[in-house]
N, C-alpha and C. Protein backbone atom coordinates (compact mmCIF):
# COMPACT_ATOMS: atom_id res chain seq x y z
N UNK A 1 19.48 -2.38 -120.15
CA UNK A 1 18.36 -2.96 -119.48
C UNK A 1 18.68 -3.14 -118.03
N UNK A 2 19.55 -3.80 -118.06
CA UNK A 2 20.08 -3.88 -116.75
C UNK A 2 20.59 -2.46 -115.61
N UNK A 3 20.79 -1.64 -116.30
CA UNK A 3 20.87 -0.06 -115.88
C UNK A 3 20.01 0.35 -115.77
N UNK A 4 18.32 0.12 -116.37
CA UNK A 4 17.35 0.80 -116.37
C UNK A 4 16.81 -0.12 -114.76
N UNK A 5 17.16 -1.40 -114.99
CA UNK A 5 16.67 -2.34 -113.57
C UNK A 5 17.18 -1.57 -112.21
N UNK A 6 18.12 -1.29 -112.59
CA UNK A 6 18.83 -0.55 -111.34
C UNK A 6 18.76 0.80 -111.02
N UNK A 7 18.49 1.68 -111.85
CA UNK A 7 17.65 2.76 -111.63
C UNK A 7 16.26 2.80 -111.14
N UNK A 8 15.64 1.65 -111.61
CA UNK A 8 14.35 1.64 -110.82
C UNK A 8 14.31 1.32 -109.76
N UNK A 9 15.43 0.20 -109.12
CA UNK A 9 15.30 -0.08 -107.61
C UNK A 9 15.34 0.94 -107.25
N UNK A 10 16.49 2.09 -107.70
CA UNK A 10 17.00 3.28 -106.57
C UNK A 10 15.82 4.21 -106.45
N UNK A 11 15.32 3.77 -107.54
CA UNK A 11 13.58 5.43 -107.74
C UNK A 11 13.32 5.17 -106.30
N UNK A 12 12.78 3.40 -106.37
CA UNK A 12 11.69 2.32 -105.57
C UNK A 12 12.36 2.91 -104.62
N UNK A 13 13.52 2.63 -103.99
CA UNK A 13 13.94 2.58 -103.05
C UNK A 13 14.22 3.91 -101.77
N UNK A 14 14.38 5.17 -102.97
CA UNK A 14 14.15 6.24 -103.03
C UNK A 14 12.33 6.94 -102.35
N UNK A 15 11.47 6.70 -102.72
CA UNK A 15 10.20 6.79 -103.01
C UNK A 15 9.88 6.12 -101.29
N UNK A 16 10.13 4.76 -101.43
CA UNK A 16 10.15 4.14 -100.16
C UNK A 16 10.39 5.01 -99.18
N UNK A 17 11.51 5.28 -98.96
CA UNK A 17 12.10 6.42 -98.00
C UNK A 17 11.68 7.32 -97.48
N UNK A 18 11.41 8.05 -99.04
CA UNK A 18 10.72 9.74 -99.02
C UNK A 18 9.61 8.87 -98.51
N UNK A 19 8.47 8.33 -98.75
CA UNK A 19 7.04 7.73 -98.13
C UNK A 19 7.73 7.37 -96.82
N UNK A 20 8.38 6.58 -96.37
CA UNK A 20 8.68 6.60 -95.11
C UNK A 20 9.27 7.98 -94.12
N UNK A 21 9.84 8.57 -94.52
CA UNK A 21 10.42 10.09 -93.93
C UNK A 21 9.24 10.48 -93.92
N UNK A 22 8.36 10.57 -94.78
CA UNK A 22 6.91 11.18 -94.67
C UNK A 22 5.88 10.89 -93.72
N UNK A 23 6.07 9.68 -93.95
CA UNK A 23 5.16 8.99 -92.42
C UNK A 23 5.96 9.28 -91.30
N UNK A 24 6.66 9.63 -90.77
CA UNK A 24 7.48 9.61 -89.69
C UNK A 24 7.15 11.10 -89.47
N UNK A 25 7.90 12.07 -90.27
CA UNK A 25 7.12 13.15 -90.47
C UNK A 25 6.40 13.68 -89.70
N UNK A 26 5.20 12.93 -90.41
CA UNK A 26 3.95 12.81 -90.16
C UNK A 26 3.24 12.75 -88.53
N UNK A 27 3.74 11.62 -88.11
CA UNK A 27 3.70 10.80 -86.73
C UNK A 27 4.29 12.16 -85.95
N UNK A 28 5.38 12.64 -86.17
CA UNK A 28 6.83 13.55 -85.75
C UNK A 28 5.92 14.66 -85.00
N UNK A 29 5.01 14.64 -86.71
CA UNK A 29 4.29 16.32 -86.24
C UNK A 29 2.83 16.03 -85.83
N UNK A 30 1.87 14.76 -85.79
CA UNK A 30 1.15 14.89 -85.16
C UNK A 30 1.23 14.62 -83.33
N UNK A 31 2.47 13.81 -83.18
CA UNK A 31 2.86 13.89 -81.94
C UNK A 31 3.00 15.56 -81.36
N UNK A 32 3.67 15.93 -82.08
CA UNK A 32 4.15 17.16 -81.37
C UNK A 32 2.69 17.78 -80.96
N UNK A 33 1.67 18.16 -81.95
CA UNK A 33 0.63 18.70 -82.44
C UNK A 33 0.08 18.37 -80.54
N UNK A 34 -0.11 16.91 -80.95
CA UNK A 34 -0.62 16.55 -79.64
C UNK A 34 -0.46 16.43 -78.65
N UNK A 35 0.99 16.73 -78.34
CA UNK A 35 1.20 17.00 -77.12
C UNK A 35 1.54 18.58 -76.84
N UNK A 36 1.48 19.54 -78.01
CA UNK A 36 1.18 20.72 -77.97
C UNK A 36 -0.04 21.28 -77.09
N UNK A 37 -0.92 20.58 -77.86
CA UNK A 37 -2.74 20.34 -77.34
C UNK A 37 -2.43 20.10 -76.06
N UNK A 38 -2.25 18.75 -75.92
CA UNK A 38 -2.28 18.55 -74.11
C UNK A 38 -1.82 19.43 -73.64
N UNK A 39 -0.85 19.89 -73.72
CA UNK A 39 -0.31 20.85 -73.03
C UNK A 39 -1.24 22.52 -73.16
N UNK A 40 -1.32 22.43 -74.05
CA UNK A 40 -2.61 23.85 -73.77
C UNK A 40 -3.73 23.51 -73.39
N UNK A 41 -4.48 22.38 -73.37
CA UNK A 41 -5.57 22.24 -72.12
C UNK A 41 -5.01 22.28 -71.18
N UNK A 42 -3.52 21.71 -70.99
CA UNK A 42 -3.59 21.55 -69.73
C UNK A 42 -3.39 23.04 -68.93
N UNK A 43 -2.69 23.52 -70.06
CA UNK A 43 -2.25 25.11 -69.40
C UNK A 43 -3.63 25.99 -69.52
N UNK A 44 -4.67 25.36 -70.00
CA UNK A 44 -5.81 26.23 -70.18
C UNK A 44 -6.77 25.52 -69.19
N UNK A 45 -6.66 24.44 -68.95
CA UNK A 45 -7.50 24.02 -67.42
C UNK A 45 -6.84 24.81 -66.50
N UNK A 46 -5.39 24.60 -66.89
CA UNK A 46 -4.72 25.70 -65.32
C UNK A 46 -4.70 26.90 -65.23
N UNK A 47 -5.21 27.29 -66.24
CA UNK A 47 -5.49 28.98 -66.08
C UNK A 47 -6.69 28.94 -65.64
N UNK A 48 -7.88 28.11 -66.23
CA UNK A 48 -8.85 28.62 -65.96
C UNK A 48 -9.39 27.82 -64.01
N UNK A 49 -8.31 27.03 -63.89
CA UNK A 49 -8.45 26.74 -62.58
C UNK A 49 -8.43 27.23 -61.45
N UNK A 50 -6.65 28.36 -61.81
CA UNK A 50 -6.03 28.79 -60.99
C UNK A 50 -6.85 29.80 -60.13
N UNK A 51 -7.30 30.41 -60.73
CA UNK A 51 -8.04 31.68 -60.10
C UNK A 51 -9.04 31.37 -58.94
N UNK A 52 -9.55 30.17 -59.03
CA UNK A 52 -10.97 29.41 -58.04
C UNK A 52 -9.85 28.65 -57.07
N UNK A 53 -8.75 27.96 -57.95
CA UNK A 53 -7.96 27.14 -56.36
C UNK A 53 -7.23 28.34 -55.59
N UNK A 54 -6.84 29.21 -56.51
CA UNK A 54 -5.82 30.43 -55.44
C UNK A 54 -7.09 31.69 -54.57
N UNK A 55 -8.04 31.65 -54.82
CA UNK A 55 -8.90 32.11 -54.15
C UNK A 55 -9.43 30.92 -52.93
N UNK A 56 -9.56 29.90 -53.26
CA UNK A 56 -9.74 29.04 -51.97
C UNK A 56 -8.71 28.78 -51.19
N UNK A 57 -7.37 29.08 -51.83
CA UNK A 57 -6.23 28.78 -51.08
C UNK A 57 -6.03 30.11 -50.37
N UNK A 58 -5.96 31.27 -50.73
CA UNK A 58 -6.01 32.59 -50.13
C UNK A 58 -7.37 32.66 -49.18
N UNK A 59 -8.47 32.20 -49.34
CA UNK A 59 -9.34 32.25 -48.31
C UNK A 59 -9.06 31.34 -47.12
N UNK A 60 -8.28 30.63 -47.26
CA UNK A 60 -8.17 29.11 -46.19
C UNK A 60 -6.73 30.00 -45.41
N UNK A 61 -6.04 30.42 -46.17
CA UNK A 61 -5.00 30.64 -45.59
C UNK A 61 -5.14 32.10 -44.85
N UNK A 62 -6.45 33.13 -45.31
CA UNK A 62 -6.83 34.24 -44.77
C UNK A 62 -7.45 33.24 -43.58
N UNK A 63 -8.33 32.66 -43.49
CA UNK A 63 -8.73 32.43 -42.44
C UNK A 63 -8.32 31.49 -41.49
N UNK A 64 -6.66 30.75 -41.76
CA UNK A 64 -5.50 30.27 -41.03
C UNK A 64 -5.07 31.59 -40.07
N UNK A 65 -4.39 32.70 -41.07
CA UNK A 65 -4.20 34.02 -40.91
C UNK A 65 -4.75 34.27 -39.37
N UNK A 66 -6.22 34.97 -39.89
CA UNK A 66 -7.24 35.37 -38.85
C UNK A 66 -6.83 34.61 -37.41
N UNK A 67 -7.19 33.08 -38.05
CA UNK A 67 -7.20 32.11 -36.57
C UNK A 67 -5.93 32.07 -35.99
N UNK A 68 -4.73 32.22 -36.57
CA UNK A 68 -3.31 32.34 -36.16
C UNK A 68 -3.18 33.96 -34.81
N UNK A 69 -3.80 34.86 -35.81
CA UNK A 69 -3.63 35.88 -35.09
C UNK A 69 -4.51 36.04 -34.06
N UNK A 70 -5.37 35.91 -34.11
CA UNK A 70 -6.82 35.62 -32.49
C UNK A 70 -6.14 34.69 -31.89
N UNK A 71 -5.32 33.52 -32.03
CA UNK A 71 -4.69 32.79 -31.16
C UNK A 71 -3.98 33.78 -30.76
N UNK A 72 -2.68 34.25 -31.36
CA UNK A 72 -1.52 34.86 -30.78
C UNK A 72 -1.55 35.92 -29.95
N UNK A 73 -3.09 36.86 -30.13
CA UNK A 73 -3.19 37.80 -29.14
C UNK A 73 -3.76 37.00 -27.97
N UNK A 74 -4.69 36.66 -28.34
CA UNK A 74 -5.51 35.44 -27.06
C UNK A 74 -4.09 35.11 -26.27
N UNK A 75 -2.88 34.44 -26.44
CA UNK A 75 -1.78 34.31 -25.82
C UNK A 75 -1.16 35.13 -25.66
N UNK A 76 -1.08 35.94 -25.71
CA UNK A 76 -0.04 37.63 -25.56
C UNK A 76 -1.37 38.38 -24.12
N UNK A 77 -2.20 38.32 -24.53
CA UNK A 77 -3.06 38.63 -23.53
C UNK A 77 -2.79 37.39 -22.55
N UNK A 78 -2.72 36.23 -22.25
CA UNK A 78 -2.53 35.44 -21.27
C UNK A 78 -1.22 35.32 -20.54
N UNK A 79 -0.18 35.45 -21.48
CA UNK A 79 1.07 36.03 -20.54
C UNK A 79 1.31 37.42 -19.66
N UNK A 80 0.51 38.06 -20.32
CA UNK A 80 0.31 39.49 -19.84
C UNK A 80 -0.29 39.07 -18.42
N UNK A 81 -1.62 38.46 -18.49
CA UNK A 81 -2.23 38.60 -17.41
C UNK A 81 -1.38 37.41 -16.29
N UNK A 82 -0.33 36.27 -17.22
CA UNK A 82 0.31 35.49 -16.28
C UNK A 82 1.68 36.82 -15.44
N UNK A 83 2.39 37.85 -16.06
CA UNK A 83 2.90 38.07 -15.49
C UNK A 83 2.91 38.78 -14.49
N UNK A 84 1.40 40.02 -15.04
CA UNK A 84 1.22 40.71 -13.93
C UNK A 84 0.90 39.86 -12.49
N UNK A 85 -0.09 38.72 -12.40
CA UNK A 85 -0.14 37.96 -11.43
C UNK A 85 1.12 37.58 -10.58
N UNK A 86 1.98 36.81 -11.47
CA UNK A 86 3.44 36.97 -11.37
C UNK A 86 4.12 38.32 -10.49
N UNK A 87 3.87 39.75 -10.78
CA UNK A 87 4.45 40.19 -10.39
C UNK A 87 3.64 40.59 -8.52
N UNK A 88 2.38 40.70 -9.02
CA UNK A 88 1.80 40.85 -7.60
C UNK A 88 2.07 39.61 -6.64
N UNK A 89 2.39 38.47 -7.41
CA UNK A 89 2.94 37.47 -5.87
C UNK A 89 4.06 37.90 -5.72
N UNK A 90 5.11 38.93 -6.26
CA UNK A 90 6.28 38.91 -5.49
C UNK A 90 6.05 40.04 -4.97
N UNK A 91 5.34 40.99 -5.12
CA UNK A 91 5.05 41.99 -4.20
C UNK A 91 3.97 41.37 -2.60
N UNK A 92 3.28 40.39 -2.90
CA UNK A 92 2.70 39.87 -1.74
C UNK A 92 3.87 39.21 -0.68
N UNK A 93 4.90 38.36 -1.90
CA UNK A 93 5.78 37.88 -0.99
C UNK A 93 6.73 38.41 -0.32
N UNK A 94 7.22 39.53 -0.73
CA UNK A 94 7.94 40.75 0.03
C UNK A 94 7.34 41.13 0.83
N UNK A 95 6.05 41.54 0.87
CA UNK A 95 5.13 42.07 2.08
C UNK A 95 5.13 40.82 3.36
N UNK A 96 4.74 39.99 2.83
CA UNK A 96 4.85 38.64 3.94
C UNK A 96 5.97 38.41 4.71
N UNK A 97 7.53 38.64 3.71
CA UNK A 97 8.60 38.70 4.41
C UNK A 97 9.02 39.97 5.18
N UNK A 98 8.47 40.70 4.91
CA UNK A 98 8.60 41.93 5.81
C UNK A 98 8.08 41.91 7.16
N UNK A 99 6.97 41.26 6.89
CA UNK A 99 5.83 41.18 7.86
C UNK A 99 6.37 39.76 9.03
N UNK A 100 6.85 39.13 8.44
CA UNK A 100 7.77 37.84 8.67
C UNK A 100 9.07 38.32 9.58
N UNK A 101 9.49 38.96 9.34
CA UNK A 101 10.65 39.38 10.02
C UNK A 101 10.66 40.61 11.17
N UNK A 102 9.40 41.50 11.18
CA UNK A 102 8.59 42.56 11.65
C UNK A 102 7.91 41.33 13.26
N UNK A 103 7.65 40.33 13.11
CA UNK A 103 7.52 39.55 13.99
C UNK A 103 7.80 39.01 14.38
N UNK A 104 9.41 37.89 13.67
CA UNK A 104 10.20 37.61 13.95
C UNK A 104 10.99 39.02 15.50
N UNK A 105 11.44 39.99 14.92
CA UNK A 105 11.97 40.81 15.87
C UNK A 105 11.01 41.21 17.37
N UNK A 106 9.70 41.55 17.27
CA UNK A 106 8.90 41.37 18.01
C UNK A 106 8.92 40.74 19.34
N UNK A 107 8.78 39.11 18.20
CA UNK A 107 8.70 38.15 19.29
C UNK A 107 10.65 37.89 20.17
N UNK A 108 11.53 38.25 19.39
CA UNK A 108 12.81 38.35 19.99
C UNK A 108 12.67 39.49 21.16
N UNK A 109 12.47 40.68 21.06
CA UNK A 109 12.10 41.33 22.08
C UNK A 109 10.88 40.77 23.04
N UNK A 110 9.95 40.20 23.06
CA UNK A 110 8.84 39.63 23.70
C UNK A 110 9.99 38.86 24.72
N UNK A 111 10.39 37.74 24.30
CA UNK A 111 11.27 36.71 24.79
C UNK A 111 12.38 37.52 25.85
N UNK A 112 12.77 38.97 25.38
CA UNK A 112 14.10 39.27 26.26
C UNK A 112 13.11 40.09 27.24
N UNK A 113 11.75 40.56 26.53
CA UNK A 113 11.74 41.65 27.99
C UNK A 113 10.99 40.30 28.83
N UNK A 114 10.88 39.30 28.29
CA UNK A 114 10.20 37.91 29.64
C UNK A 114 11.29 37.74 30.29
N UNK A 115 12.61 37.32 29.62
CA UNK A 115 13.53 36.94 30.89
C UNK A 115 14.03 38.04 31.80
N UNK A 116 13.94 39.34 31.34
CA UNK A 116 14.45 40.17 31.90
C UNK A 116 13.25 40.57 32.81
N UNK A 117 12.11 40.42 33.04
CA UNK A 117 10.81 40.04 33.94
C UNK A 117 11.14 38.88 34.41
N UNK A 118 11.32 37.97 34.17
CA UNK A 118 11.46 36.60 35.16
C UNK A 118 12.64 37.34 36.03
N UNK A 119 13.93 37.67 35.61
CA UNK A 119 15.02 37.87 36.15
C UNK A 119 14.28 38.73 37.49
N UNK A 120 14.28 39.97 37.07
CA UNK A 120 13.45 40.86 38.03
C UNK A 120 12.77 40.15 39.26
N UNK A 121 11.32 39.12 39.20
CA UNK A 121 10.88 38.77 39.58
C UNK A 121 11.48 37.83 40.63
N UNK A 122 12.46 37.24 40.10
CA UNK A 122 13.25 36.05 40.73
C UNK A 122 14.09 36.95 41.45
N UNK A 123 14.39 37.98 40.87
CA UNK A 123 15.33 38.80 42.11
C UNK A 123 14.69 39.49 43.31
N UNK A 124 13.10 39.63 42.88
CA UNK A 124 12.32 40.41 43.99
C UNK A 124 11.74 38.69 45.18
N UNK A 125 11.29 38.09 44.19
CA UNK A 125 11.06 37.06 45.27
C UNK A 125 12.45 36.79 46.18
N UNK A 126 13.66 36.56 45.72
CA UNK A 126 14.80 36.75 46.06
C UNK A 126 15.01 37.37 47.54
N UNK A 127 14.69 38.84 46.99
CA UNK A 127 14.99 40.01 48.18
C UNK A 127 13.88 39.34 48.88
N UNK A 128 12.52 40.18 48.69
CA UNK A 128 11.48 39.29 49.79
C UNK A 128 12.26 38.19 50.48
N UNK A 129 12.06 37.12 50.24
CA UNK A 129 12.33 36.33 50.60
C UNK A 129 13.70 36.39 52.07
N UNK A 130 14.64 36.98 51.08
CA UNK A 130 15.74 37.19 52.06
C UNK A 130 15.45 38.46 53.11
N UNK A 131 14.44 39.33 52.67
CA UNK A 131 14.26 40.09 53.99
C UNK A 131 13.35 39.79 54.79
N UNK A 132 12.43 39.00 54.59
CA UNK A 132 11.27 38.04 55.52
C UNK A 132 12.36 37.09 56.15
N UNK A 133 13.55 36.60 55.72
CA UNK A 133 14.11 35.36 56.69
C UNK A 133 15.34 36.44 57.51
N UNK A 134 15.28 37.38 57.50
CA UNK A 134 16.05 37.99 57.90
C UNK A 134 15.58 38.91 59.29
N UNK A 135 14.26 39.28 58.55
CA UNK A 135 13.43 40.04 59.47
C UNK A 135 13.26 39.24 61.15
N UNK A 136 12.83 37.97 60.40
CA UNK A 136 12.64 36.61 61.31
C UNK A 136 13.26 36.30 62.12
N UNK A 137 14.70 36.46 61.69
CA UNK A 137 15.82 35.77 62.33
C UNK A 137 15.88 37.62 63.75
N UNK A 138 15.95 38.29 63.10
CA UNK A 138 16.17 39.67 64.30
C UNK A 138 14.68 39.36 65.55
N UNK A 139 13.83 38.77 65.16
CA UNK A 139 12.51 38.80 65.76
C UNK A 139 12.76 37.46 66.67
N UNK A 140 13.03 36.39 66.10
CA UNK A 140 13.61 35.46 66.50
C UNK A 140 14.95 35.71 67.91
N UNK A 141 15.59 36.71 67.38
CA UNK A 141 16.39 37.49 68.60
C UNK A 141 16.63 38.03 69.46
N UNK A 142 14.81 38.71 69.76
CA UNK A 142 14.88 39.49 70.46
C UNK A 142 14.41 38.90 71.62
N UNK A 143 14.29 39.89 72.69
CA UNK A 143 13.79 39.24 74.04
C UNK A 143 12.41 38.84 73.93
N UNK A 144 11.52 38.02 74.35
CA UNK A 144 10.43 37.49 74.03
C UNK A 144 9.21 38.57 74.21
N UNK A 145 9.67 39.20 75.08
CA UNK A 145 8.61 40.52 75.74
C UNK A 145 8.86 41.33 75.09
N UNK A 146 9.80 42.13 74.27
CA UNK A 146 9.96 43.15 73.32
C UNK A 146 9.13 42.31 71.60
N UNK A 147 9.37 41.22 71.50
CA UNK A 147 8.83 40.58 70.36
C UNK A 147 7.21 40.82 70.66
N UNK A 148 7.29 40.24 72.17
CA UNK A 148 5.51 39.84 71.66
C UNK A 148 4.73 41.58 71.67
N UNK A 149 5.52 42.54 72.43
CA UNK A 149 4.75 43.67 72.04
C UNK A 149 4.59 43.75 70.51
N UNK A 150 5.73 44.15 69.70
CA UNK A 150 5.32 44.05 68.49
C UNK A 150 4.35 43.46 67.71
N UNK A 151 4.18 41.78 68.43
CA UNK A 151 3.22 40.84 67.76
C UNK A 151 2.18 40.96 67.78
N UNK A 152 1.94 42.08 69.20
CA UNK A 152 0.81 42.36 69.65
C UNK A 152 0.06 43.62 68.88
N UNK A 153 1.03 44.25 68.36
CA UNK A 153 0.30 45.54 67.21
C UNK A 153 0.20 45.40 66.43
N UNK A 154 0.88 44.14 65.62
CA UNK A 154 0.38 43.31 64.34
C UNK A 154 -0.66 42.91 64.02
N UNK A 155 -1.42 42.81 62.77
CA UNK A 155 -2.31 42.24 62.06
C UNK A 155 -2.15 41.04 62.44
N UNK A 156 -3.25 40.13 62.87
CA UNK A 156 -2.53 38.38 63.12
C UNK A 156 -2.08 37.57 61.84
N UNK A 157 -2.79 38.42 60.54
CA UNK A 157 -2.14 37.65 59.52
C UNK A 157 -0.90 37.42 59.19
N UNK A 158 -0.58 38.94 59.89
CA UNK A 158 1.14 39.14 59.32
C UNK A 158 1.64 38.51 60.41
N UNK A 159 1.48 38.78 61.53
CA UNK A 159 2.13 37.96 62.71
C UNK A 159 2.32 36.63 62.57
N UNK A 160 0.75 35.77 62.40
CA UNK A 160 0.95 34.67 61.90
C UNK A 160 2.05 33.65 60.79
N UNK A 161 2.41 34.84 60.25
CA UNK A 161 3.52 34.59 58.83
C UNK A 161 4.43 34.83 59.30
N UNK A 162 5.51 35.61 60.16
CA UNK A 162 6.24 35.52 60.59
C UNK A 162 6.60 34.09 61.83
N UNK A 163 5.26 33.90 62.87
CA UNK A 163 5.47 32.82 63.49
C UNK A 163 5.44 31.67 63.31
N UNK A 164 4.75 31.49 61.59
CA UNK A 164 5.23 30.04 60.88
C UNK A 164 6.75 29.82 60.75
N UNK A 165 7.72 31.02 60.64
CA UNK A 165 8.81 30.74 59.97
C UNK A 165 9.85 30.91 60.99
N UNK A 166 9.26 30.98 62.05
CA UNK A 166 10.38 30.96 63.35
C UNK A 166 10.62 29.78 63.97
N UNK A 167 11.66 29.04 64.88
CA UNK A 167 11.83 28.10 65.78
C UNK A 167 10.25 28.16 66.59
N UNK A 168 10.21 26.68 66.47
CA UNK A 168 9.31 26.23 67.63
C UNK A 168 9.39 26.98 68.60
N UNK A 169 10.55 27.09 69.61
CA UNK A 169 10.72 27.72 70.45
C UNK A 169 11.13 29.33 71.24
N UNK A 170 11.21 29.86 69.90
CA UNK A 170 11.15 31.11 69.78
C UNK A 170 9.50 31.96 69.34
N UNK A 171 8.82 31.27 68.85
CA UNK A 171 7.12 31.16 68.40
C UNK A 171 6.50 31.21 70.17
N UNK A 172 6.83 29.74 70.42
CA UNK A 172 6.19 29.50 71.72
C UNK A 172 6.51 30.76 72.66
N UNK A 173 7.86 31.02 72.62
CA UNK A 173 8.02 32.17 73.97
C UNK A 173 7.56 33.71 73.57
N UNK A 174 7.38 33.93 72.56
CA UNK A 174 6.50 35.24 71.96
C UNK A 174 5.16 35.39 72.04
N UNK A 175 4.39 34.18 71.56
CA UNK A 175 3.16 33.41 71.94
C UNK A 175 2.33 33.78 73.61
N UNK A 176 3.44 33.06 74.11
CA UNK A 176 3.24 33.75 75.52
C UNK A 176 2.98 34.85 75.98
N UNK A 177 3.88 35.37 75.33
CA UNK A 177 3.50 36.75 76.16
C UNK A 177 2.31 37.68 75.46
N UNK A 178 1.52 37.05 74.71
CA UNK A 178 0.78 37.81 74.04
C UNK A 178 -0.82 37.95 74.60
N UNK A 179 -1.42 39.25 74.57
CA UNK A 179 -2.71 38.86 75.10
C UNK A 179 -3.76 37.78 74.58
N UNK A 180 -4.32 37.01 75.58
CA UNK A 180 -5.13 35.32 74.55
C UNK A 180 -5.61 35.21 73.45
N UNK A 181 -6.66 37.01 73.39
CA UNK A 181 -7.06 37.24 72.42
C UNK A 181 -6.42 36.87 71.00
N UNK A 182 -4.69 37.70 71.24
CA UNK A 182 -4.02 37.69 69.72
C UNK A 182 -3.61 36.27 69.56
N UNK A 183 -3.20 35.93 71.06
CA UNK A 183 -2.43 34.58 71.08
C UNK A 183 -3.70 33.82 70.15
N UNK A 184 -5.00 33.32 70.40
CA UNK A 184 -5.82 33.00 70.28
C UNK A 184 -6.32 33.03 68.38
N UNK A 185 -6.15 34.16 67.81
CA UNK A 185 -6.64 34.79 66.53
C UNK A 185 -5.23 34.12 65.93
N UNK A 186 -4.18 34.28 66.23
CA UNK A 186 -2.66 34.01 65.32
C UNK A 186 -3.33 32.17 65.45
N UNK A 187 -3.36 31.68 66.59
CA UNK A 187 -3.23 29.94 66.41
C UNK A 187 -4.67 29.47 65.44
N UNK A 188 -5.98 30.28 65.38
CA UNK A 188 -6.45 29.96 64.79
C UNK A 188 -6.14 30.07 63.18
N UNK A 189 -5.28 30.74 62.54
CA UNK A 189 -4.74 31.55 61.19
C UNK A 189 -3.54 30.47 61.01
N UNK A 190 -2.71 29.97 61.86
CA UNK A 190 -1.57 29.17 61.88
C UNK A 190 -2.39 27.74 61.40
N UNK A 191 -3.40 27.47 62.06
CA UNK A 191 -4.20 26.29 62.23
C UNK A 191 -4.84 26.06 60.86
N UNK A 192 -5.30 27.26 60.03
CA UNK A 192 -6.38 26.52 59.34
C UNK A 192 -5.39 27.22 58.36
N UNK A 193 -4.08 27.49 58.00
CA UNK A 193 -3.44 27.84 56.56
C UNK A 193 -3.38 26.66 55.92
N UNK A 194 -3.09 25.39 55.90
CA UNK A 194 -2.94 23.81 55.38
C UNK A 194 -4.55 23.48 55.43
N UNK A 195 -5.50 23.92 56.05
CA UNK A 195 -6.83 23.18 56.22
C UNK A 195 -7.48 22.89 54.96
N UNK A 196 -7.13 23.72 53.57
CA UNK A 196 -7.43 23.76 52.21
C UNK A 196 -6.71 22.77 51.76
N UNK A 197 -5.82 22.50 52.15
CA UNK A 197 -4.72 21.47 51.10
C UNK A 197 -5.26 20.19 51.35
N UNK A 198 -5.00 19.87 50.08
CA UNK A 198 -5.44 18.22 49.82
C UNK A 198 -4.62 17.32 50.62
N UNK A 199 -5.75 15.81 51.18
CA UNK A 199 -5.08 14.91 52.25
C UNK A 199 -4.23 14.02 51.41
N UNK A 200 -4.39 14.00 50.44
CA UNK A 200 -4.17 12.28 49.59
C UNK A 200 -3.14 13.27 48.41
């Protein structure tokens, strides 16, 4: 009796088990089941998704594409046109420096043939000068009656210019001897050379 008691726990206990392994089982494989499922909607939403998001993603990114490349020529064309600009200012600026230095030399010659004209000039006023005070000084020398003939075949202008630049007293005794007329025409020419110049 007591053997048969204890065989029945183990059936019970047995039975229990197997019913429990069964439920578990159970649970084991409707879990799986169901997350089998989820997983094929989900892989069947994503199939049937994919095709509409990768076409909007290929259209967005075609027309990234597009806009990428109309930019990049749009800029390939703007360096282009920055360099050629670029290159015509250094061809302007070479021309300028050419042109720059083309006048630079110019004006260096301008400058030497002026002093070498001043020089000239300063050497002719020079001579003049020294052969009018020279002339003067022989006229100044001579006997008063050999002078005043000369003075007397002179233009009175020129006469006059020589008798500004003589001694008082070498003027006066040439003067003399001259007919009134010239005497007369030279003192009026002597007289009114300062009559222009300012008093004040």
């Amino acid at each position: 009796m007591a053997r048969s008691k204890k065989r029945q726990r183990i059936a019970t206990r047995g039975s229990v088990l197997l019913i429990a392994s069964l439920f578990l089982a159970s649970a084991a494989l409707r879990i799986s089941l169901g997350a089998n499922a989820a997983w094929a909607e989900n892989d069947f939403a994503r199939e049937l998704l994919m095709p509409a998001a990768q076409q909007a993603a290929d259209t967005q990114d075609g027309g990234t594409r597009a806009e990428m490349t109309d930019l990049l020529t749009a800029l390939q064309m703007r360096e282009a046109a920055v360099t050629e600009r670029e290159a015509q200012l250094q061809v302007r600026a070479k021309s300028l420096e050419v042109a720059h230095k083309e006048i630079e030399r110019r004006i260096e010659a301008l400058e030497a043939a002026e002093q070498r004209l001043s020089a000239t000039l300063a050497l002719a006023d020079t001579a003049a000068e020294d052969d009018l005070a020279r002339l003067t000084a022989v006229y100044e020398n001579m006997k008063p009656k050999e002078a005043a003939a000369l003075f007397q075949a002179m233009e009175p202008e020129f006469a006059a210019g020589f008798l500004a630049r003589m001694r008082p007293d070498s003027a006066a005794s040439i003067m003399a001897g001259l007919e009134p007329q010239n005497a007369y025409s030279i003192s009026a020419i002597l007289a009114g050379r300062n009559a222009g110049a300012p008093k004040n």
